[in-house]
C-alpha atoms as a PDB file:
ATOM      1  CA  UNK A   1     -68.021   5.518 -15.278  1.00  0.00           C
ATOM      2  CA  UNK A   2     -68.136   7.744 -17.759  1.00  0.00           C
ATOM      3  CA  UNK A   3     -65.865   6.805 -21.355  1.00  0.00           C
ATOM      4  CA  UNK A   4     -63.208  10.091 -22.348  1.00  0.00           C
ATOM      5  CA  UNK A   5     -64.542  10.152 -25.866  1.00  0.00           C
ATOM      6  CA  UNK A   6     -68.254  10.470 -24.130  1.00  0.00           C
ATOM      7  CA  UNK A   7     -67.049  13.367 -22.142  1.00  0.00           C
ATOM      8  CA  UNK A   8     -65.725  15.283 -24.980  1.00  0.00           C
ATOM      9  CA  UNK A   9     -68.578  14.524 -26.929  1.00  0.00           C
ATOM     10  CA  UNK A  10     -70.847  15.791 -24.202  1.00  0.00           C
ATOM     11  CA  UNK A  11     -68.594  18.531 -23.766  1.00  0.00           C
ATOM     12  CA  UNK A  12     -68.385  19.645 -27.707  1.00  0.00           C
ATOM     13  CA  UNK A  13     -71.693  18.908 -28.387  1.00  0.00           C
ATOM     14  CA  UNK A  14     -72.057  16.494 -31.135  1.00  0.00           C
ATOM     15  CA  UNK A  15     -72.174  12.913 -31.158  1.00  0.00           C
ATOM     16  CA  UNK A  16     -70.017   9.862 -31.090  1.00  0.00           C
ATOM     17  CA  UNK A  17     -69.221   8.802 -34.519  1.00  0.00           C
ATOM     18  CA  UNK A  18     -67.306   5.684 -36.228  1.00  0.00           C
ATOM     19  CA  UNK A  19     -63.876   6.661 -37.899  1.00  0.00           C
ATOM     20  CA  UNK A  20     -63.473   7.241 -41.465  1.00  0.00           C
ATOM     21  CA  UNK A  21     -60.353   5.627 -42.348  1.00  0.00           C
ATOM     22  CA  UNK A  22     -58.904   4.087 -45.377  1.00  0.00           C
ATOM     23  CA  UNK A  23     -55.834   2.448 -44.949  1.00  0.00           C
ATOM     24  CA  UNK A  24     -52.602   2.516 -47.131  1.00  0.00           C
ATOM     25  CA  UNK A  25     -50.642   0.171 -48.730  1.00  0.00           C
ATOM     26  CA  UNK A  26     -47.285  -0.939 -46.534  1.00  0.00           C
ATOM     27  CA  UNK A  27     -45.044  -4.125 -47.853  1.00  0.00           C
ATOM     28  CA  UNK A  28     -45.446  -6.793 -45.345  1.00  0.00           C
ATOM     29  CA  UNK A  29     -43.402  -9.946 -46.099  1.00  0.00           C
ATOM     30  CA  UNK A  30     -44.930 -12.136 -42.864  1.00  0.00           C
ATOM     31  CA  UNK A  31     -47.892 -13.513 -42.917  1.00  0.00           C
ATOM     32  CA  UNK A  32     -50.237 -15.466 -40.329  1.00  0.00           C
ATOM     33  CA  UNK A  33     -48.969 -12.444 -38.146  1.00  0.00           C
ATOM     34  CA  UNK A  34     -49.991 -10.873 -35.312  1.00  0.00           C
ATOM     35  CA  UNK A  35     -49.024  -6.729 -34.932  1.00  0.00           C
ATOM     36  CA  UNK A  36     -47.757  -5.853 -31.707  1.00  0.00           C
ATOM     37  CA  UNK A  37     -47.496  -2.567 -29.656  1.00  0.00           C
ATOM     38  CA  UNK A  38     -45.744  -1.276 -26.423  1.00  0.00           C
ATOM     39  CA  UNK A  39     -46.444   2.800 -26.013  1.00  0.00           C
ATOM     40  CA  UNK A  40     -42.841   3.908 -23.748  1.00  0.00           C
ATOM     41  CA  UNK A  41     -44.022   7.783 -24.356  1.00  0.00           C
ATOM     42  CA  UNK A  42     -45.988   7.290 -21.237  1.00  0.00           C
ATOM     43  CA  UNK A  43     -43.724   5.168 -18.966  1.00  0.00           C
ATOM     44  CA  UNK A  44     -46.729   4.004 -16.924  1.00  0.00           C
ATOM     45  CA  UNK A  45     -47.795   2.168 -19.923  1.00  0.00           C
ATOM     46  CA  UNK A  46     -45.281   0.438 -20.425  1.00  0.00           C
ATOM     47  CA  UNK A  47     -45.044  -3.510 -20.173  1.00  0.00           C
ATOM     48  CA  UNK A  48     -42.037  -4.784 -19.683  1.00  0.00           C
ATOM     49  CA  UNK A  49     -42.615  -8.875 -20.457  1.00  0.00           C
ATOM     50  CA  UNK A  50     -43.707  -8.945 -23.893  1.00  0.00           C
ATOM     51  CA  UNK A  51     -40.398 -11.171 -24.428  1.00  0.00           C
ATOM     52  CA  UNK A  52     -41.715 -13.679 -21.959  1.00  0.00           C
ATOM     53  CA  UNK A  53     -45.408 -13.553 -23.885  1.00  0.00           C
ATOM     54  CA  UNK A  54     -44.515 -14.080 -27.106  1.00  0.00           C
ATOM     55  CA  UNK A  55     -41.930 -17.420 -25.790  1.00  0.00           C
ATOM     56  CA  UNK A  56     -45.474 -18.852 -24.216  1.00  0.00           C
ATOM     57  CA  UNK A  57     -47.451 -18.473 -27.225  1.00  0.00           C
ATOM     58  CA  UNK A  58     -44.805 -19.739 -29.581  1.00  0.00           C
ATOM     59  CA  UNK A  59     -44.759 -22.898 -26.901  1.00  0.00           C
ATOM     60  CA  UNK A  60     -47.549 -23.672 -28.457  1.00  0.00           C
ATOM     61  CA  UNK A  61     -47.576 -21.795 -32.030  1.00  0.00           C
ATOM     62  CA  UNK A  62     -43.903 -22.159 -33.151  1.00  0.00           C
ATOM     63  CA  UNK A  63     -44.859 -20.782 -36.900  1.00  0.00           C
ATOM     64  CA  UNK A  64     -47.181 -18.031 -35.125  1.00  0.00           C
ATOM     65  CA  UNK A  65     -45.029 -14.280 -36.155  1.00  0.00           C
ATOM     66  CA  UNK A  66     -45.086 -11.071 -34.073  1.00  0.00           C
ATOM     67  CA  UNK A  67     -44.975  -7.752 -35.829  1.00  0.00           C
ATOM     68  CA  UNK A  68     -44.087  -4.801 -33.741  1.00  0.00           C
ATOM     69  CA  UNK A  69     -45.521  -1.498 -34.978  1.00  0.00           C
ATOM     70  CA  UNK A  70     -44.961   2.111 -33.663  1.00  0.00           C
ATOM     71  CA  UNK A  71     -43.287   5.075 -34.551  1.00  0.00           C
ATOM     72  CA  UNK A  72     -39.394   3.591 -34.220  1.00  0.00           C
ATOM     73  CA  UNK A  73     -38.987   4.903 -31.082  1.00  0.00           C
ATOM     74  CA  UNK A  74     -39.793   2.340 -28.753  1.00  0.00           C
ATOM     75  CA  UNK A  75     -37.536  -0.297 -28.036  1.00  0.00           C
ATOM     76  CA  UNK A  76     -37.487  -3.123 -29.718  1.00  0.00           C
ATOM     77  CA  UNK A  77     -39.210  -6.627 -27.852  1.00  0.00           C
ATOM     78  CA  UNK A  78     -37.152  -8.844 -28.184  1.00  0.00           C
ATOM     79  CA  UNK A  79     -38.195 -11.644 -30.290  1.00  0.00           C
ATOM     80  CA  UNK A  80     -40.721 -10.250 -32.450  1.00  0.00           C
ATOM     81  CA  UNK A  81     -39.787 -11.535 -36.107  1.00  0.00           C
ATOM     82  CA  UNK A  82     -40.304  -7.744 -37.533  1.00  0.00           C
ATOM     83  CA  UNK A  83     -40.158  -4.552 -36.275  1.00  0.00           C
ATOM     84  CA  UNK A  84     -42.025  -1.698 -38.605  1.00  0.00           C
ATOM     85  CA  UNK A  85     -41.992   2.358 -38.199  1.00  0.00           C
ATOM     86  CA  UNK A  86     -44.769   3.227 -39.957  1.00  0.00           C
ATOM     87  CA  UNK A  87     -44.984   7.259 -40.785  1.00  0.00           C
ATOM     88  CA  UNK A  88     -48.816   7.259 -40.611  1.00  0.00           C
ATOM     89  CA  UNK A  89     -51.683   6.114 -39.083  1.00  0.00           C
ATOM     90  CA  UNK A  90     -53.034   4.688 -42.461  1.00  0.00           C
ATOM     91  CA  UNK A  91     -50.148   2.376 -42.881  1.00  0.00           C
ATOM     92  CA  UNK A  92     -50.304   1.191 -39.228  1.00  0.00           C
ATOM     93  CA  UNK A  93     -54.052   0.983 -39.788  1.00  0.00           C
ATOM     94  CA  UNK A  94     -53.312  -1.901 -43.365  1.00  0.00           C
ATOM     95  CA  UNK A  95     -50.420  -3.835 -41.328  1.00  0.00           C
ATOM     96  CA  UNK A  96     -52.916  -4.017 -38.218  1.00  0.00           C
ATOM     97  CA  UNK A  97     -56.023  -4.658 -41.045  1.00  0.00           C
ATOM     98  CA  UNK A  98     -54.034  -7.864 -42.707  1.00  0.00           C
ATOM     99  CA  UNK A  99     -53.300  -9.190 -39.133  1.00  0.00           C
ATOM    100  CA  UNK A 100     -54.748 -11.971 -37.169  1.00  0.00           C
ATOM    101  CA  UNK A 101     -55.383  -9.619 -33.784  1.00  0.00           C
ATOM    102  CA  UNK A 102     -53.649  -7.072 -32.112  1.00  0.00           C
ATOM    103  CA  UNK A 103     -52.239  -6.869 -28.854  1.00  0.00           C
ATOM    104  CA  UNK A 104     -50.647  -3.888 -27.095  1.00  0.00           C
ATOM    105  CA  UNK A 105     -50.931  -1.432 -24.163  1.00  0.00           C
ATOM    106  CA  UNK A 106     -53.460   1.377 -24.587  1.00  0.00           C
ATOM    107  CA  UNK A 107     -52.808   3.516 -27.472  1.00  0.00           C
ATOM    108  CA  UNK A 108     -53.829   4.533 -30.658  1.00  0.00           C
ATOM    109  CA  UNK A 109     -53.350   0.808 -32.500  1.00  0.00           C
ATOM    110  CA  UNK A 110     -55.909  -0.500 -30.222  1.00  0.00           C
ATOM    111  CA  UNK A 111     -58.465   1.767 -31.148  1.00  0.00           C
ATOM    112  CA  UNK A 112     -57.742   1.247 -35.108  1.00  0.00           C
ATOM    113  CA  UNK A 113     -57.867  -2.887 -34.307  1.00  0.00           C
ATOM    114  CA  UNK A 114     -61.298  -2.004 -32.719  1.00  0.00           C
ATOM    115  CA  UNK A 115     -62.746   0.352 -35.689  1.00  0.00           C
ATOM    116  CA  UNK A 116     -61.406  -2.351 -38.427  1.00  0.00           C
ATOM    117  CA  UNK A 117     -62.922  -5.061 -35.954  1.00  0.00           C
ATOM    118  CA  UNK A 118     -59.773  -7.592 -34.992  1.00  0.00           C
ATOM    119  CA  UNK A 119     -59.461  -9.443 -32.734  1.00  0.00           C
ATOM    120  CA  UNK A 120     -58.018  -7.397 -29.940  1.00  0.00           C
ATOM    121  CA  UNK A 121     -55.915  -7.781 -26.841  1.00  0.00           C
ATOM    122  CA  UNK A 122     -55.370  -4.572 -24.780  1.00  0.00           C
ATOM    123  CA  UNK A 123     -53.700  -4.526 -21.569  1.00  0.00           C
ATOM    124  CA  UNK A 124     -54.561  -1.307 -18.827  1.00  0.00           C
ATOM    125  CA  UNK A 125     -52.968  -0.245 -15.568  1.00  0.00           C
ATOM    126  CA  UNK A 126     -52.707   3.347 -14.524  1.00  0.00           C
ATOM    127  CA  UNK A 127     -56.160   4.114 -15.858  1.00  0.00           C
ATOM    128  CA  UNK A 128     -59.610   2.192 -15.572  1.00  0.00           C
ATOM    129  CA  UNK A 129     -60.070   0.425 -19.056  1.00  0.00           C
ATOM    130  CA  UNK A 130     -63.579   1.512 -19.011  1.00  0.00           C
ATOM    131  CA  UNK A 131     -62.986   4.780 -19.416  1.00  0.00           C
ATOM    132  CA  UNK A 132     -60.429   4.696 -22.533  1.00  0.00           C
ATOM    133  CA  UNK A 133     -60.981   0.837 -23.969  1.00  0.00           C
ATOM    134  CA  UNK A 134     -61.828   0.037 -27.404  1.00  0.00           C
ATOM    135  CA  UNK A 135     -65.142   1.908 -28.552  1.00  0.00           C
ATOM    136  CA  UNK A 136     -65.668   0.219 -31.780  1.00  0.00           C
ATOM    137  CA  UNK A 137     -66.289  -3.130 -33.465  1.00  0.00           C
ATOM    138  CA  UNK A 138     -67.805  -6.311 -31.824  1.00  0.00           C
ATOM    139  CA  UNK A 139     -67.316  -6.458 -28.560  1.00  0.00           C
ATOM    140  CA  UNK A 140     -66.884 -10.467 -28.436  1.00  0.00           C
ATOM    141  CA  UNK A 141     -63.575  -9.444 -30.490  1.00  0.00           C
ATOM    142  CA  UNK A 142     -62.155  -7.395 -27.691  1.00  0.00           C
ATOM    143  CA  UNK A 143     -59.902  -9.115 -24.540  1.00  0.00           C
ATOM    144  CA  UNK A 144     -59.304  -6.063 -22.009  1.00  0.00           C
ATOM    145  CA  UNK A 145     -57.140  -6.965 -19.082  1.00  0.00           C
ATOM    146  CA  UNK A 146     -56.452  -5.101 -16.282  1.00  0.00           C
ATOM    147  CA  UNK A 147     -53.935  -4.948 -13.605  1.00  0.00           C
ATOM    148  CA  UNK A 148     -55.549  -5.974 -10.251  1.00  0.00           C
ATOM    149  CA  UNK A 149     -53.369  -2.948  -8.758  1.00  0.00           C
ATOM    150  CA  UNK A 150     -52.749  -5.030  -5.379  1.00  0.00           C
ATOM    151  CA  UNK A 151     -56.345  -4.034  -4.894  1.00  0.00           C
ATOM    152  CA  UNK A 152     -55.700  -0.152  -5.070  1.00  0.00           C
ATOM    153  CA  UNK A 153     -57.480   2.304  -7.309  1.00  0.00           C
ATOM    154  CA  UNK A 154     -55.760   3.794 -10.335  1.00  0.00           C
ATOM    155  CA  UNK A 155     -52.532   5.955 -10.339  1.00  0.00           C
ATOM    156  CA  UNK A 156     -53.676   8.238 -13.200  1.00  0.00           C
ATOM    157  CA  UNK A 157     -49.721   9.004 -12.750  1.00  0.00           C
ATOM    158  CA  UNK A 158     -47.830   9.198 -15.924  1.00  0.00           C
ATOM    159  CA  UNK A 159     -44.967   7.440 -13.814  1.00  0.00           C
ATOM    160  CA  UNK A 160     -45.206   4.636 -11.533  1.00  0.00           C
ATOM    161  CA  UNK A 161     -42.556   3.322  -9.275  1.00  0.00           C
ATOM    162  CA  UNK A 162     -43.426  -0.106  -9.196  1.00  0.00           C
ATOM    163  CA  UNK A 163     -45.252  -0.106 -12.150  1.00  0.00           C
ATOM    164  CA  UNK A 164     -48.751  -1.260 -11.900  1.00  0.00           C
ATOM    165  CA  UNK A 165     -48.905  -2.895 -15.508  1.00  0.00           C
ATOM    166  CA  UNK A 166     -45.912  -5.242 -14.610  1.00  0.00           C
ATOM    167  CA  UNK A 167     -48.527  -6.844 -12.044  1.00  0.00           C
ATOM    168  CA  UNK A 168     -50.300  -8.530 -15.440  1.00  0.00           C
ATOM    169  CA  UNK A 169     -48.643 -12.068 -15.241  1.00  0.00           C
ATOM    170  CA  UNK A 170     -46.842 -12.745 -18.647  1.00  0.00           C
ATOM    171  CA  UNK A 171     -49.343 -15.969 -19.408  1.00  0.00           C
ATOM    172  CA  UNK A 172     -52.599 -13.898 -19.275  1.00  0.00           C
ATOM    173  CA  UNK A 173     -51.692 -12.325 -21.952  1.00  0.00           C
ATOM    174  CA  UNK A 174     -49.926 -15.450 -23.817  1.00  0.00           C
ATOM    175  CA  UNK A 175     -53.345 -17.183 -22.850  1.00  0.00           C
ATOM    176  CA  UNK A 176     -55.687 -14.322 -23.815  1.00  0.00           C
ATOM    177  CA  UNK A 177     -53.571 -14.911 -27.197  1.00  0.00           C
ATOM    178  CA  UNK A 178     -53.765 -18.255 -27.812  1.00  0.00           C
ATOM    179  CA  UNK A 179     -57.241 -18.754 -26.965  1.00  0.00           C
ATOM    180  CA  UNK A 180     -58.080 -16.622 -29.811  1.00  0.00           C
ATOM    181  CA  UNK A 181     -56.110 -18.351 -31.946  1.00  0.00           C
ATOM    182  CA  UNK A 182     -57.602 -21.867 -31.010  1.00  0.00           C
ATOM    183  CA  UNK A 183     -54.919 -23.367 -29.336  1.00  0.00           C
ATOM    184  CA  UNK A 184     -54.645 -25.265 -25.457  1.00  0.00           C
ATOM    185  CA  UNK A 185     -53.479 -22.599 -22.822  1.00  0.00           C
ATOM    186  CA  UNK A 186     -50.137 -22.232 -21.293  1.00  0.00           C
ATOM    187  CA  UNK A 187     -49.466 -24.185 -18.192  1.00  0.00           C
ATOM    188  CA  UNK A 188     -47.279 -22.029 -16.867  1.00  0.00           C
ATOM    189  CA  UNK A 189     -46.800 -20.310 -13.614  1.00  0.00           C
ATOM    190  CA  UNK A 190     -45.377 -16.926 -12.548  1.00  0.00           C
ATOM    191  CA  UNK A 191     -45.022 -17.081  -9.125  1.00  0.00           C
ATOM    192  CA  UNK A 192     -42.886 -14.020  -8.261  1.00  0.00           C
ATOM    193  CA  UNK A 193     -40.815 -11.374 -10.459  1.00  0.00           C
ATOM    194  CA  UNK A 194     -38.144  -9.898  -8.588  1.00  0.00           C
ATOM    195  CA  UNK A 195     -37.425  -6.055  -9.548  1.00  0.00           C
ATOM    196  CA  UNK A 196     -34.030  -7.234 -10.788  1.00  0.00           C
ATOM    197  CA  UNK A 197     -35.722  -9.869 -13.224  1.00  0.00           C
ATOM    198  CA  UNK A 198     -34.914  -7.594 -16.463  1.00  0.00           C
ATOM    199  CA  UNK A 199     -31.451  -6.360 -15.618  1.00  0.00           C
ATOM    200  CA  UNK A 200     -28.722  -7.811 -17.310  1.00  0.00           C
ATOM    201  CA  UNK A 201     -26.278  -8.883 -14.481  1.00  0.00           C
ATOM    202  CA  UNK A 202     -23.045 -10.836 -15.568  1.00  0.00           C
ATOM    203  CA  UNK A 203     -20.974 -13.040 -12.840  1.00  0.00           C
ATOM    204  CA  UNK A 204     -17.674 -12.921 -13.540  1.00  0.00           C
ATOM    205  CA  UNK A 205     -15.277 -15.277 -12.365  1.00  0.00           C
ATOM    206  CA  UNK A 206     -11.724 -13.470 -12.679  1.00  0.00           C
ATOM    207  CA  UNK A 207      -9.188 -16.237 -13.162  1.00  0.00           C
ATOM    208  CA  UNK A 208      -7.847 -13.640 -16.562  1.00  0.00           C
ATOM    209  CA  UNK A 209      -8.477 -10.110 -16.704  1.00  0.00           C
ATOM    210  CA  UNK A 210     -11.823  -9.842 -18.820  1.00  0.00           C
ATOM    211  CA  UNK A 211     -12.511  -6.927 -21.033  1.00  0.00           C
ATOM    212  CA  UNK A 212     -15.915  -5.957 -20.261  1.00  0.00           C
ATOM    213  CA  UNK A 213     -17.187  -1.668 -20.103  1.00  0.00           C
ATOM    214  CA  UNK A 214     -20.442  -0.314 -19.111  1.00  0.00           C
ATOM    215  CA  UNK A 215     -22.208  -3.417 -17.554  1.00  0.00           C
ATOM    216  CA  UNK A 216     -23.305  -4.405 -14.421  1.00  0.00           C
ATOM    217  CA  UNK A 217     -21.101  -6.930 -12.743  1.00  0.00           C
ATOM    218  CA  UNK A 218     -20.960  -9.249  -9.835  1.00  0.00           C
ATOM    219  CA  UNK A 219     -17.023 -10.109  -9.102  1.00  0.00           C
ATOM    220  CA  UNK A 220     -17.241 -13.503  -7.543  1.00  0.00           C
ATOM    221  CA  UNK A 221     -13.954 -12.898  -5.138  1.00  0.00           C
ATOM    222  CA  UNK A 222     -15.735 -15.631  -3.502  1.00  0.00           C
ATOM    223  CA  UNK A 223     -14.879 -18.657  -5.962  1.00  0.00           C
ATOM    224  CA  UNK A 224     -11.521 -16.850  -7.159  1.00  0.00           C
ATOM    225  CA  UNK A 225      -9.937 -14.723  -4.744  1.00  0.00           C
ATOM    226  CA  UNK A 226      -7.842 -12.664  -7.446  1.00  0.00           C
ATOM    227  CA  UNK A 227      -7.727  -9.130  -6.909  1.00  0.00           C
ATOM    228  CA  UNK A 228      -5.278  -8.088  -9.905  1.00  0.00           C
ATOM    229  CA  UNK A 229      -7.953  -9.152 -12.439  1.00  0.00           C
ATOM    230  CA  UNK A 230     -10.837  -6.841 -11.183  1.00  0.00           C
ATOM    231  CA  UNK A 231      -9.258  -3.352 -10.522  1.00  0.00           C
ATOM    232  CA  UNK A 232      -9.855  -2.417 -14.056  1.00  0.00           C
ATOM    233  CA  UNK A 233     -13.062  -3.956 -14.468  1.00  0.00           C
ATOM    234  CA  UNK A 234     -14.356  -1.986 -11.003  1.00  0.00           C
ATOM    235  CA  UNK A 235     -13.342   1.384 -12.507  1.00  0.00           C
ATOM    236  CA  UNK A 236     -14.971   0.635 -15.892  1.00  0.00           C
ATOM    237  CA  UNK A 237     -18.582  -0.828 -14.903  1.00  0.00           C
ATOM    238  CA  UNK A 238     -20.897  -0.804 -12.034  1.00  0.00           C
ATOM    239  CA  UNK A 239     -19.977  -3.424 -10.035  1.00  0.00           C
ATOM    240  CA  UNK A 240     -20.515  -5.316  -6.505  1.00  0.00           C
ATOM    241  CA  UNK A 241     -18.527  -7.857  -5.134  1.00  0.00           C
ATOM    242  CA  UNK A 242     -19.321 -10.735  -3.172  1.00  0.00           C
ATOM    243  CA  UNK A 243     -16.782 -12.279  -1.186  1.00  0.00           C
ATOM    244  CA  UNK A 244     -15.506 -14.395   1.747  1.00  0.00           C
ATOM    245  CA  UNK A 245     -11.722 -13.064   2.696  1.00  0.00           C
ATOM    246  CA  UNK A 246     -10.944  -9.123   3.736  1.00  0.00           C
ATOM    247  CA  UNK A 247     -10.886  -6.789   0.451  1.00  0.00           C
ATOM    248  CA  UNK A 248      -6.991  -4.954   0.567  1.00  0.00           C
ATOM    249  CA  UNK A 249      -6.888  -1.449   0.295  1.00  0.00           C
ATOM    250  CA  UNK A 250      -6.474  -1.277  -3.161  1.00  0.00           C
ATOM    251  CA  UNK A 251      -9.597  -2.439  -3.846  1.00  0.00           C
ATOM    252  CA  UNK A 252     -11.273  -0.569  -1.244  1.00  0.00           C
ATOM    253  CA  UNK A 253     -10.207   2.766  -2.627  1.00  0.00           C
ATOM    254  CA  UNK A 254     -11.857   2.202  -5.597  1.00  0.00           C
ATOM    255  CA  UNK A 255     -14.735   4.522  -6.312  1.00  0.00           C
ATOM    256  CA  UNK A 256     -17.434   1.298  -6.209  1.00  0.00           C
END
């Protein structure tokens, strides 16, 4: 299977050259760090348990620091010590060249970690990693993991509903990490994710009318049977309710 940069070479004519790039200077306080990346433009890329990752490696490498790098426009992971816009690929290309590896979905940092020849960690899903991996730089430097898909071929699909990526168990990567740094793998175990493993649900108990907007609740009528105290919280978040006596009318009219 054929690489994209070999097609459009073959394509254009001309021949598949190494980068020339010369990084610029960017203040970066950390150090012993490793740069980070999570590409959200294409939402098929994007992994959504780099939290869980970076809580296995620092298991074992509490001093270990994360930088995130991008354009600002990704969300933040949660946990990294840093997270750093840069404004061009130059600066992206020092913070990633003073690093001890890089990991990250497939995007442009992975390619700059393979022409400056780091240690690498790239993670693919809705395209074969063969045909867009890292092209430069040793290849004993380069960890490529790839969703096993449930056993199906590539989406190609800029959207994926489950996403394929989220199949890569959390301590692959945390391993893939660690073992490049050295240090005695993970022990842990994902056995299943559920699809509401990321969602922020809070249980409320309503013994006092709580002031909570815009989250998604779970009104335990079930422990406390106190009607009064949820009305306004039903009209002011999403919200289910889980209970063991009949609902009154009141409640029932509400637009849940």
């Amino acid at each position: 299977m054929s690489h994209l940069a070999e097609v459009y070479a073959k394509d254009l004519g001309v021949k598949i050259g190494k980068p020339v790039l010369q990084p610029h200077f960017y203040p970066v306080l950390e150090q012993d760090y490793i740069t980070i990346h999570n590409d959200n433009k294409v939402p098929a890329k994007e992994y959504n348990y780099w939290e869980e990752v970076i809580i296995l490696v620092k298991q074992k490498v509490p001093d270990i620091k994360f930088i995130q790098i991008g354009t600002g426009k990704e969300p933040k992971i949660k946990n990294v010590e840093n997270f750093i816009p840069t404004n061009s690929i130059k600066q992206s290309a020092y913070i990633i060249k003073n690093s001890l590896m890089h990991v990250g979905t497939d995007s442009l940092p992975v390619h700059l970690a393979s022409h400056l020849n780091k240690p690498l960690i790239a993670i693919y899903a809705h395209t074969y990693a063969a045909t867009c991996g890292p092209l430069w730089g040793d290849k004993e430097n380069h960890t490529i993991i790839e969703s096993h898909r449930n056993g199906n071929k590539p989406s190609y699909s800029l959207n994926e509903n489950p996403k394929t990526i989220n199949l890569i168990k959390p301590e692959e990567i945390a391993n893939a990490i660690l073992k490049n740094l050295g240090k005695e793998s993970s022990s842990r175990e994902t056995l299943y994710v559920g699809q509401k493993y990321k969602d922020q649900i809070i249980h409320v108990i309503p013994d006092e009318k709580y002031s909570l907007k815009n989250k998604n609740l779970v009104l335990r009528l079930d422990l406390l049977h106190n009607e009064e105290n949820i009305l306004h919280l039903i009209s002011e978040n999403r919200s289910s309710i889980l209970t063991n006596e009949p609902l009154s009318d009141k409640v029932l009219s509400q637009k849940i």
